[in-house]
PDB file of N, CA and C in Angstrom:
ATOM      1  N   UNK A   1       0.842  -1.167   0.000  1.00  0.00           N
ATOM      2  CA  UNK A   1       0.000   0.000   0.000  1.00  0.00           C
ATOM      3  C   UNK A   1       0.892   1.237   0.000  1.00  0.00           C
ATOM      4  N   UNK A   2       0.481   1.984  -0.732  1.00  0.00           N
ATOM      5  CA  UNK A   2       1.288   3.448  -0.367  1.00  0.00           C
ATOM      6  C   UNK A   2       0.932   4.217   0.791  1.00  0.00           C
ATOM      7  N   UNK A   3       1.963   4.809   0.902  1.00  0.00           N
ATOM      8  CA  UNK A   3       2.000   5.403   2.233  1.00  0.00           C
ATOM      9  C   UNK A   3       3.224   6.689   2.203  1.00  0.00           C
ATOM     10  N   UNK A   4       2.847   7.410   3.283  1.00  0.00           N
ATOM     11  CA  UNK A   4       3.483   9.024   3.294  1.00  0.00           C
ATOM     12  C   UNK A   4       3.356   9.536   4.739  1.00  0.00           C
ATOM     13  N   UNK A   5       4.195  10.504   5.321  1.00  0.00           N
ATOM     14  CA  UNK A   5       4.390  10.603   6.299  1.00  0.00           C
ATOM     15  C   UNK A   5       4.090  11.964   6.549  1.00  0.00           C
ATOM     16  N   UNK A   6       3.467  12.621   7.217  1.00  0.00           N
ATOM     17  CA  UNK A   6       2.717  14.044   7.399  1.00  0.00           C
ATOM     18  C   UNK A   6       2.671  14.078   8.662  1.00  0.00           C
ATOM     19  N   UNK A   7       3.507  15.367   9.538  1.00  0.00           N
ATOM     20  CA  UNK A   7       3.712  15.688  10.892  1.00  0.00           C
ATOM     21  C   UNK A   7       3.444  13.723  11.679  1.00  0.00           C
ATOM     22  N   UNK A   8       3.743  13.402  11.576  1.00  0.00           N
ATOM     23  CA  UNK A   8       3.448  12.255  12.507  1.00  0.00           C
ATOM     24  C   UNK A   8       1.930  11.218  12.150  1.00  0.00           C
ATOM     25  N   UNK A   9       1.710  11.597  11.284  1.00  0.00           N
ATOM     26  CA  UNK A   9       0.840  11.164  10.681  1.00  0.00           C
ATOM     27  C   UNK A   9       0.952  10.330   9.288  1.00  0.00           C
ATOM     28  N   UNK A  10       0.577   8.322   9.554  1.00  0.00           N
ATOM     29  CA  UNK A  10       0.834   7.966   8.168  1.00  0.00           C
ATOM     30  C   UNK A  10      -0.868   8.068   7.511  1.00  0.00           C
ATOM     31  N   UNK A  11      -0.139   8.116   6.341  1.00  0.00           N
ATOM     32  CA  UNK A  11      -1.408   8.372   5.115  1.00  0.00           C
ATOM     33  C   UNK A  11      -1.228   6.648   4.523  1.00  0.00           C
ATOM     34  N   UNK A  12      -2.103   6.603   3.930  1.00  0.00           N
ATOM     35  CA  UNK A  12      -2.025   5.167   3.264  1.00  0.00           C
ATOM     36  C   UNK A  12      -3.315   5.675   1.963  1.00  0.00           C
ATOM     37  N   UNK A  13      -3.081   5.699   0.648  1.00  0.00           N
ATOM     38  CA  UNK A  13      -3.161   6.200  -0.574  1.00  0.00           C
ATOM     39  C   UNK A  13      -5.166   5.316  -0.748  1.00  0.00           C
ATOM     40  N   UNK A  14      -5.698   6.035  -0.393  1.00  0.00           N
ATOM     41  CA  UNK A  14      -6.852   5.858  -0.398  1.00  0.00           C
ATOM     42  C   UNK A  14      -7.049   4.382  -1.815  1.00  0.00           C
ATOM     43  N   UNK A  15      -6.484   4.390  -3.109  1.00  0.00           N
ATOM     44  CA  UNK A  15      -7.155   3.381  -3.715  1.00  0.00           C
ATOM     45  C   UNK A  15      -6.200   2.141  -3.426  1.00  0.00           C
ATOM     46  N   UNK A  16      -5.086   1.828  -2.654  1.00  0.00           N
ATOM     47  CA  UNK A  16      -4.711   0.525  -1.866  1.00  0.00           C
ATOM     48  C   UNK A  16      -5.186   0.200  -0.499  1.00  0.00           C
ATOM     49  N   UNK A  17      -6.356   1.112   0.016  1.00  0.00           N
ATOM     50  CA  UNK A  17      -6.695   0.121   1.287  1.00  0.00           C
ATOM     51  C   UNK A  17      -8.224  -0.771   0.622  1.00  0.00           C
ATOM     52  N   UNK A  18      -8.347  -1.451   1.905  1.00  0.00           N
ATOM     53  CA  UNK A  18      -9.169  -2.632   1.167  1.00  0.00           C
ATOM     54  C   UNK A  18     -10.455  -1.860   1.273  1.00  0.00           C
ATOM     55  N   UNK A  19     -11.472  -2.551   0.067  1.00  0.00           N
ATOM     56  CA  UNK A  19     -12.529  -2.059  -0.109  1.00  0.00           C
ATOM     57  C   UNK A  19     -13.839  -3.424   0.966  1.00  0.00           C
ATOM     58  N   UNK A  20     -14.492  -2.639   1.197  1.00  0.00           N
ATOM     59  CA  UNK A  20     -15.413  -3.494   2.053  1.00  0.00           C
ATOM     60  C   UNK A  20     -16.817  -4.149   0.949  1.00  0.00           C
ATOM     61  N   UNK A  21     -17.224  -5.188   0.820  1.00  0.00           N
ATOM     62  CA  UNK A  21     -17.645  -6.129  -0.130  1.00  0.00           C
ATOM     63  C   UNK A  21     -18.956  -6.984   0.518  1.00  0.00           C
ATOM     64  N   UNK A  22     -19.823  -6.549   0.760  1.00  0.00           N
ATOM     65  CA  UNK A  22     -21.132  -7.126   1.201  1.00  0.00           C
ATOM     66  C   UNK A  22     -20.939  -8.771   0.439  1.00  0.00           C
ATOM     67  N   UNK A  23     -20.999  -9.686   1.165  1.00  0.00           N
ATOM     68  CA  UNK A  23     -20.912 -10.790   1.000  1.00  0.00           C
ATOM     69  C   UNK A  23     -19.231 -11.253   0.152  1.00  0.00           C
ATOM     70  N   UNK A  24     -18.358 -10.432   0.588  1.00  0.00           N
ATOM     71  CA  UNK A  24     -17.391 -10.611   0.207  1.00  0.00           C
ATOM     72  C   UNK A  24     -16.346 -11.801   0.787  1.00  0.00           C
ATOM     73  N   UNK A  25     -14.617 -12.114   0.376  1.00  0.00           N
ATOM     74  CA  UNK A  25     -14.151 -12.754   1.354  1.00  0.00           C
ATOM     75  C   UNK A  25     -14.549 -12.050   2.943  1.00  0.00           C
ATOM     76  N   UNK A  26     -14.125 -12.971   3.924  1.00  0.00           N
ATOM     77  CA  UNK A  26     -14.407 -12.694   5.326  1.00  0.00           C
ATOM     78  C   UNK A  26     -13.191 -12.598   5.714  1.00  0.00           C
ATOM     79  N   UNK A  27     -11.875 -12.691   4.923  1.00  0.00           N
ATOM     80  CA  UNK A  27     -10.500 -11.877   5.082  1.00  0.00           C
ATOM     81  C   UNK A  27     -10.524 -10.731   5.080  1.00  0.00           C
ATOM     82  N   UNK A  28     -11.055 -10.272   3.481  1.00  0.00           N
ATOM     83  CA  UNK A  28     -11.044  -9.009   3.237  1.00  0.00           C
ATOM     84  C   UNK A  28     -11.913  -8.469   3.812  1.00  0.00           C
ATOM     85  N   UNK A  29     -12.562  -8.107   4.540  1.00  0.00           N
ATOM     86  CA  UNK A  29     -13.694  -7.823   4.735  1.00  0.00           C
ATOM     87  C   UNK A  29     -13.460  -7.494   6.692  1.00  0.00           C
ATOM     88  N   UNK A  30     -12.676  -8.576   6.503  1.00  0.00           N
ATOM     89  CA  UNK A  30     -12.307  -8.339   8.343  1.00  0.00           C
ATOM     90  C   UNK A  30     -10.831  -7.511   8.143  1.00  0.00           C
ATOM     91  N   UNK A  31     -10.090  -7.784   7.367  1.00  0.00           N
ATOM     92  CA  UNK A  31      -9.084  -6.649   7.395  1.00  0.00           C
ATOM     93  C   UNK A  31      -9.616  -5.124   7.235  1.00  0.00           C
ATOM     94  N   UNK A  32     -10.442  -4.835   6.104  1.00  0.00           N
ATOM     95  CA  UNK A  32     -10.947  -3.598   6.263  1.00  0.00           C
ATOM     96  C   UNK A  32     -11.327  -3.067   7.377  1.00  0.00           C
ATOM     97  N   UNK A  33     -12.321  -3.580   8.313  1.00  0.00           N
ATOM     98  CA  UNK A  33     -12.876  -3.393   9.492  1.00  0.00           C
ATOM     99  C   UNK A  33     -11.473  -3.386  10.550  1.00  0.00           C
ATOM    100  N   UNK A  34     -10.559  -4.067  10.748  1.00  0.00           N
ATOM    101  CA  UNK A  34      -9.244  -4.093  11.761  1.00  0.00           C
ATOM    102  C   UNK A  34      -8.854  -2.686  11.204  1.00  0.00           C
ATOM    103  N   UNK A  35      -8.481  -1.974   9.834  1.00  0.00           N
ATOM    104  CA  UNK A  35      -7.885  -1.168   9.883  1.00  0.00           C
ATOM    105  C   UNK A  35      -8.419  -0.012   9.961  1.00  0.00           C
ATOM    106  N   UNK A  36      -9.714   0.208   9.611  1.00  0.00           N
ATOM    107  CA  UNK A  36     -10.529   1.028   9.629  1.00  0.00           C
ATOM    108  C   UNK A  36     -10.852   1.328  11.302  1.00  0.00           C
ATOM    109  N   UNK A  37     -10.817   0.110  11.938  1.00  0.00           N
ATOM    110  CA  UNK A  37     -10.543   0.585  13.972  1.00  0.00           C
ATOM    111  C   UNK A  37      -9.739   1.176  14.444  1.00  0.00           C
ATOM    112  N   UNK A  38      -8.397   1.237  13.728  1.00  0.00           N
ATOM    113  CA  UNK A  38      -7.662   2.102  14.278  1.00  0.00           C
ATOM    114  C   UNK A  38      -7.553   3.473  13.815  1.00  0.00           C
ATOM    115  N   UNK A  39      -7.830   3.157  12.529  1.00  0.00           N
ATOM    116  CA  UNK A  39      -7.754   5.039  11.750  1.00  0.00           C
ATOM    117  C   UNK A  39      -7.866   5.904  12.370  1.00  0.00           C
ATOM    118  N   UNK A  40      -7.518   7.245  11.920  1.00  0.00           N
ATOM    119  CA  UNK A  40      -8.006   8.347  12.618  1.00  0.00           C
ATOM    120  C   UNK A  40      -8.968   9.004  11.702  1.00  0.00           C
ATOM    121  N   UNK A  41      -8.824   8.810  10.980  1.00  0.00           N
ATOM    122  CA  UNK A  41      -9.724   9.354   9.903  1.00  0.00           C
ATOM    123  C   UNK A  41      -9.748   8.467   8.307  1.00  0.00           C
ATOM    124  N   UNK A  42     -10.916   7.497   7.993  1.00  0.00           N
ATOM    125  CA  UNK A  42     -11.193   7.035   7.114  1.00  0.00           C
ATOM    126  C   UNK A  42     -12.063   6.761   6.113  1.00  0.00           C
ATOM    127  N   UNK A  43     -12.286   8.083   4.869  1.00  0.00           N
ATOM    128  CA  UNK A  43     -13.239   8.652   4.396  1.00  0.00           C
ATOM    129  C   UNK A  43     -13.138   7.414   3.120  1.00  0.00           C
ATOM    130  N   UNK A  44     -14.091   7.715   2.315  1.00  0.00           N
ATOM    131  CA  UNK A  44     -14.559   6.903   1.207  1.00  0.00           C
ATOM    132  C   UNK A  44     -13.976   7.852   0.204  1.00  0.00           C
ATOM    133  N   UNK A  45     -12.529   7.524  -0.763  1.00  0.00           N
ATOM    134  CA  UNK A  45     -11.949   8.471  -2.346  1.00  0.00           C
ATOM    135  C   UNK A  45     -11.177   9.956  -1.241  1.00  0.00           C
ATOM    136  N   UNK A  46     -11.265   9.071  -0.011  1.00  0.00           N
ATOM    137  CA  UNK A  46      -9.629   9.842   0.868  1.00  0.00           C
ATOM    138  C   UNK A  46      -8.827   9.097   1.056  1.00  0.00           C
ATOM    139  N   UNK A  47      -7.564   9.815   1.509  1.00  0.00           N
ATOM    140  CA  UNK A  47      -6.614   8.909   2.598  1.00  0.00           C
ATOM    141  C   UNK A  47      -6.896   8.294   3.447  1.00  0.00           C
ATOM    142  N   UNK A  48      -6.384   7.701   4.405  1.00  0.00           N
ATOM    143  CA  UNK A  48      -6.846   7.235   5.730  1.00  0.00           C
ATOM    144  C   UNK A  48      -5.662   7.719   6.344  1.00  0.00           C
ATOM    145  N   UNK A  49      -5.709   7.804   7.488  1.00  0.00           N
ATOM    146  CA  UNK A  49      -5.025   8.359   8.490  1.00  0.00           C
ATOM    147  C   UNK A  49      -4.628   7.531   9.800  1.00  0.00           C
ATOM    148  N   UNK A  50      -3.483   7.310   9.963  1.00  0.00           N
ATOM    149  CA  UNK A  50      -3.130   6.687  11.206  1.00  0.00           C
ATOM    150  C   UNK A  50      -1.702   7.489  12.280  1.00  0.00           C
ATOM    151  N   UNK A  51      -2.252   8.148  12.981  1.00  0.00           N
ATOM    152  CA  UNK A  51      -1.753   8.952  13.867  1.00  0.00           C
ATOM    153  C   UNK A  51      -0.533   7.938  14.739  1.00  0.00           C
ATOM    154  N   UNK A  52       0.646   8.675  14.812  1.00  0.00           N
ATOM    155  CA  UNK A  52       1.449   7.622  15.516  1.00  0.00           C
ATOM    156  C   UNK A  52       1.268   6.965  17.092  1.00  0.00           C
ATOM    157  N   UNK A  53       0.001   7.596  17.861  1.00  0.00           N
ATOM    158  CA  UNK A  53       0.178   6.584  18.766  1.00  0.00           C
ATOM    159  C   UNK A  53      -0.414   5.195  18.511  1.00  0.00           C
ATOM    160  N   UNK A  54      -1.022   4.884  17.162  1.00  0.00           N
ATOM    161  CA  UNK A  54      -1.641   4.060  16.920  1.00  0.00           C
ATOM    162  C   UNK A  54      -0.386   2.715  15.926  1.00  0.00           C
ATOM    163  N   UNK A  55       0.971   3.201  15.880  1.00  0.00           N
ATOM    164  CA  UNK A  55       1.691   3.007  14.805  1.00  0.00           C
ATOM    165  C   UNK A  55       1.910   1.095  15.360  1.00  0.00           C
ATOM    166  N   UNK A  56       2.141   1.002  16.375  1.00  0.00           N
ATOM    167  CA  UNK A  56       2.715  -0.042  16.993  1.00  0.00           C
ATOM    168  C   UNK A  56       1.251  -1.081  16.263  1.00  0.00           C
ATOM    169  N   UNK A  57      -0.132  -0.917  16.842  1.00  0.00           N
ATOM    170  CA  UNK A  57      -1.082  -1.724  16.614  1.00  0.00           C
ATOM    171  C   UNK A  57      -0.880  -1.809  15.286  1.00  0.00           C
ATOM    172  N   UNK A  58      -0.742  -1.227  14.194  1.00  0.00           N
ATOM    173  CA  UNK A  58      -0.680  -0.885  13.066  1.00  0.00           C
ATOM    174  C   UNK A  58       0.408  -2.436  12.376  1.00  0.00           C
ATOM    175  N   UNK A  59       1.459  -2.369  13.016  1.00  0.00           N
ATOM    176  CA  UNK A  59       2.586  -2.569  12.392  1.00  0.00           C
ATOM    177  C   UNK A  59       1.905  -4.075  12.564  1.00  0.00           C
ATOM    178  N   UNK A  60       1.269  -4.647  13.937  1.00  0.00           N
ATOM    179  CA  UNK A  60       1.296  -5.716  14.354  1.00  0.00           C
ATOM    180  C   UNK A  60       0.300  -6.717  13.692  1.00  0.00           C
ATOM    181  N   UNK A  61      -0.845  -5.559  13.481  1.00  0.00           N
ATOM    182  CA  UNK A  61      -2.141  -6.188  12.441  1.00  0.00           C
ATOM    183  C   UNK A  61      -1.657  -6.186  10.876  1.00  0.00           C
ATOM    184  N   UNK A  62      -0.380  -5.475  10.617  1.00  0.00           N
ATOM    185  CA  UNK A  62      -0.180  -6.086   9.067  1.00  0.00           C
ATOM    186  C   UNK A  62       0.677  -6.833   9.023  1.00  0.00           C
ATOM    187  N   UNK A  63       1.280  -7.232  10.092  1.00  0.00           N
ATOM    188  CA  UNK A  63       2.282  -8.498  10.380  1.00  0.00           C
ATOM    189  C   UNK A  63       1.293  -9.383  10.300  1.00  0.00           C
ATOM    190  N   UNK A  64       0.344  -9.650  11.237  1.00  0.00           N
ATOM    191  CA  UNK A  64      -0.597 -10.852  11.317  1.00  0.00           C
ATOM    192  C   UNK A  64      -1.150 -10.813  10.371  1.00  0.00           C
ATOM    193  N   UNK A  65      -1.885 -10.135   9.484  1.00  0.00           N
ATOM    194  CA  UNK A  65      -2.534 -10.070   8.142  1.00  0.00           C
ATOM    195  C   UNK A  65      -1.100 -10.973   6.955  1.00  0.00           C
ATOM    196  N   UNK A  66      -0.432 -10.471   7.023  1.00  0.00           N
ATOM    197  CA  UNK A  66       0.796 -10.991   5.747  1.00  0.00           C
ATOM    198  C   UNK A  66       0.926 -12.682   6.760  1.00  0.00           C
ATOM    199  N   UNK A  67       1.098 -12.555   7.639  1.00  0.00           N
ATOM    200  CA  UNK A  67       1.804 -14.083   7.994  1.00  0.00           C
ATOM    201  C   UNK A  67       0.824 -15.145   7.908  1.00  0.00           C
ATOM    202  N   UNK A  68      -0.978 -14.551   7.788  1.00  0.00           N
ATOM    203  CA  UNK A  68      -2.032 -15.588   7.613  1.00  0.00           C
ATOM    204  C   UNK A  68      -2.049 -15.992   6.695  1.00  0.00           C
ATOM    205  N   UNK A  69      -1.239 -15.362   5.371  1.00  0.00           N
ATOM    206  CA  UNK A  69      -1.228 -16.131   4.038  1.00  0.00           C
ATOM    207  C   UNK A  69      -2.450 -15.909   2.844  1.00  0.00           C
ATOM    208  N   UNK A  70      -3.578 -15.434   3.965  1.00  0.00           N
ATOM    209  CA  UNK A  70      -4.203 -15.154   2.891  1.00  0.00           C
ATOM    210  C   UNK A  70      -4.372 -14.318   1.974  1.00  0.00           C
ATOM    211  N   UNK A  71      -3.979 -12.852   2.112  1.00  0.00           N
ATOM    212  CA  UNK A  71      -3.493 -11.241   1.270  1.00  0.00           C
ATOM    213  C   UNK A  71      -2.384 -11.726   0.814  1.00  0.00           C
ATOM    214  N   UNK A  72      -1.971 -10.991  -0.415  1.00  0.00           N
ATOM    215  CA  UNK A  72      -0.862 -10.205  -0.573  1.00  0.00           C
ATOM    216  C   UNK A  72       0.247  -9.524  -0.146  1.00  0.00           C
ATOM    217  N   UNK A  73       1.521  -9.660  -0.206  1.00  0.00           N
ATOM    218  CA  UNK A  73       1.999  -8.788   0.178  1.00  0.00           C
ATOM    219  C   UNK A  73       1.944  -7.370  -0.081  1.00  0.00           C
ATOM    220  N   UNK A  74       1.645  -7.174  -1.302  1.00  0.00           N
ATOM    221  CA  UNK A  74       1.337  -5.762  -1.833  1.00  0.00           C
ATOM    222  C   UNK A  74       0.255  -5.048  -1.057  1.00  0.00           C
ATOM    223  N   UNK A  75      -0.665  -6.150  -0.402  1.00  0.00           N
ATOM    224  CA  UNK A  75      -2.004  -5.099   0.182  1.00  0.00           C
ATOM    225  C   UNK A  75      -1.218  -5.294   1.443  1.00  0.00           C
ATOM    226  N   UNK A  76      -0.512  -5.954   2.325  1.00  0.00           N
ATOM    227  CA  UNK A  76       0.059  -5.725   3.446  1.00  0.00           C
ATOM    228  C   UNK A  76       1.069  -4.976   3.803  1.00  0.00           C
ATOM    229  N   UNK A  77       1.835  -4.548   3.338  1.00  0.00           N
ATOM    230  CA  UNK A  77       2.993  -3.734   3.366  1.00  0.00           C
ATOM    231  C   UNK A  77       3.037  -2.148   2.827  1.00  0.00           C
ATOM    232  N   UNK A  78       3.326  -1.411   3.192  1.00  0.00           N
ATOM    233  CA  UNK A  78       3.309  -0.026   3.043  1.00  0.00           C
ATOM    234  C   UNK A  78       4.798   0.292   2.699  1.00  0.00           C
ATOM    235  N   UNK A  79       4.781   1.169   1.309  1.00  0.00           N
ATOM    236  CA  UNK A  79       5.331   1.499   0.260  1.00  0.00           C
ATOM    237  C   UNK A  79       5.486   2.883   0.639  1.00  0.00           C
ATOM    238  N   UNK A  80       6.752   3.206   1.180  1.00  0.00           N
ATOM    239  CA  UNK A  80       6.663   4.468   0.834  1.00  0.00           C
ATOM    240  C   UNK A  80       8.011   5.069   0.064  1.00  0.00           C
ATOM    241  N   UNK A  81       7.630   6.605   0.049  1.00  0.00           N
ATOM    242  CA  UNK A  81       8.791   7.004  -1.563  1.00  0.00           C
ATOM    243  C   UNK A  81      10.408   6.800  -0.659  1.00  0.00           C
ATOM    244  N   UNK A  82      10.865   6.443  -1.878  1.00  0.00           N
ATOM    245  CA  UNK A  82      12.570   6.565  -1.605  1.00  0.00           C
ATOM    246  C   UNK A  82      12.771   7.438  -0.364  1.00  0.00           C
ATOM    247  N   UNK A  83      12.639   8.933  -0.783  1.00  0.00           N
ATOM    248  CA  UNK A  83      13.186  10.047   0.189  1.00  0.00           C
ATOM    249  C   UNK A  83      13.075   9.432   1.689  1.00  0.00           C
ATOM    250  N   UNK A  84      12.126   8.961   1.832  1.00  0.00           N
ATOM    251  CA  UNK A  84      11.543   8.862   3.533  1.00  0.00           C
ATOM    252  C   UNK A  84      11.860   7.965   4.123  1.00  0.00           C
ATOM    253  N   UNK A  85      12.571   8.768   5.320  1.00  0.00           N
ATOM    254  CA  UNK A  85      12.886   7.613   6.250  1.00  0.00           C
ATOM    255  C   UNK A  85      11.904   7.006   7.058  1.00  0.00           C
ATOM    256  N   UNK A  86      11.796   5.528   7.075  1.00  0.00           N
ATOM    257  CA  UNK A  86      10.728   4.855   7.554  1.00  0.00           C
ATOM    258  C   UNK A  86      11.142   4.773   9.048  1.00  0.00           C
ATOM    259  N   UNK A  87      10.158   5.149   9.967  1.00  0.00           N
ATOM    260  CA  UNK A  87      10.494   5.095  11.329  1.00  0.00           C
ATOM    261  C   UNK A  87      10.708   3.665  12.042  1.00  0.00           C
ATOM    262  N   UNK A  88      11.394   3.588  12.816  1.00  0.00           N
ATOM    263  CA  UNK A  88      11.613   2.076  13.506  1.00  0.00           C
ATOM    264  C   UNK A  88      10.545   0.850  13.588  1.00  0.00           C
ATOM    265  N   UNK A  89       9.383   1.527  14.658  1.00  0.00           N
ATOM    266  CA  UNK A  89       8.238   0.540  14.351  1.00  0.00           C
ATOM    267  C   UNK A  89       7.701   0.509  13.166  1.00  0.00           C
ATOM    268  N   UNK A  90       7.875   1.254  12.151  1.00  0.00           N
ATOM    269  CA  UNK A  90       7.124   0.266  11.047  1.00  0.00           C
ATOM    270  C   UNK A  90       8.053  -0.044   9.876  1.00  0.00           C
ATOM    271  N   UNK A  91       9.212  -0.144  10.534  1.00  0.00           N
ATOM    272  CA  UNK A  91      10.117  -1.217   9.463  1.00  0.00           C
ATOM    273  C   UNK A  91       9.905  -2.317   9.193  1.00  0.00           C
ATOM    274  N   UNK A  92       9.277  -3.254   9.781  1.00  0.00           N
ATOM    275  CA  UNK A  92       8.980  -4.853   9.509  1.00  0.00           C
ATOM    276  C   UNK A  92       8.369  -4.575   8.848  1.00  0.00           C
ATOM    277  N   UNK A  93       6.750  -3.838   8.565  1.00  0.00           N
ATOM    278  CA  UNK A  93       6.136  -3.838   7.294  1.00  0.00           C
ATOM    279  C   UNK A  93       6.044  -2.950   6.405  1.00  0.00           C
ATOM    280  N   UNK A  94       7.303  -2.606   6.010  1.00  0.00           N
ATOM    281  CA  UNK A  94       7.441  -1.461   5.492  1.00  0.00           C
ATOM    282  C   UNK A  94       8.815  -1.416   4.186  1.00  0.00           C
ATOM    283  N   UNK A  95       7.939  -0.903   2.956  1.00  0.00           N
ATOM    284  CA  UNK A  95       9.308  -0.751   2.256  1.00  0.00           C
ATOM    285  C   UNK A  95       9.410   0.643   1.689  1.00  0.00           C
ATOM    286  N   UNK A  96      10.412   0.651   0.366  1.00  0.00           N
ATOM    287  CA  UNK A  96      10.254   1.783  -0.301  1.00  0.00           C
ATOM    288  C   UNK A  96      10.243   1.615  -1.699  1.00  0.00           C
ATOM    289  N   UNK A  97       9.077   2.301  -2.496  1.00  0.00           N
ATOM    290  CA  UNK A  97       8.391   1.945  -3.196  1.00  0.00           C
ATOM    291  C   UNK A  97       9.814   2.175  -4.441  1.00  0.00           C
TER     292      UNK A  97
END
């Protein structure tokens, strides 16, 4: 997923988070809902927002999401640009795009 770093604030690129699917998988469908609990703000054709005291839960639910096997790595991992240094806790799921 893409991702960007704003005062302490990660963004994650509104068309890589998961879309929610009325009778959809019950992966996808429960990942949306896990990440959408922590957001700080998660509009429909916005960003989403995850404020860093939330970074740790963050890191841990896309660890457990990638290690269940059932996603992607591409929808689990957050991409962000070259320039940016990725902060400590979210180096495990974290690259640069």
């Amino acid at each position: 997923m893409r991702a960007r770093i704003e005062h302490d604030v990660v963004f994650l690129h509104h068309e890589d988070v998961p879309e929610y699917k009325k009778g959809g998988s019950v992966v996808r469908n429960s990942y949306f809902w896990a990440l959408r609990s922590i957001a700080a703000r998660s509009y429909r054709q916005r960003d989403w927002e995850y404020e860093s005291e939330v970074w740790l839960a963050l890191q841990r639910m896309l660890l457990s999401f990638t290690e269940s096997g059932y996603l992607g790595l591409r929808e689990t991992q957050l991409e962000f640009p070259v320039e940016v240094e990725i902060p400590a806790v979210l180096k495990p799921i974290a690259t640069w795009e």
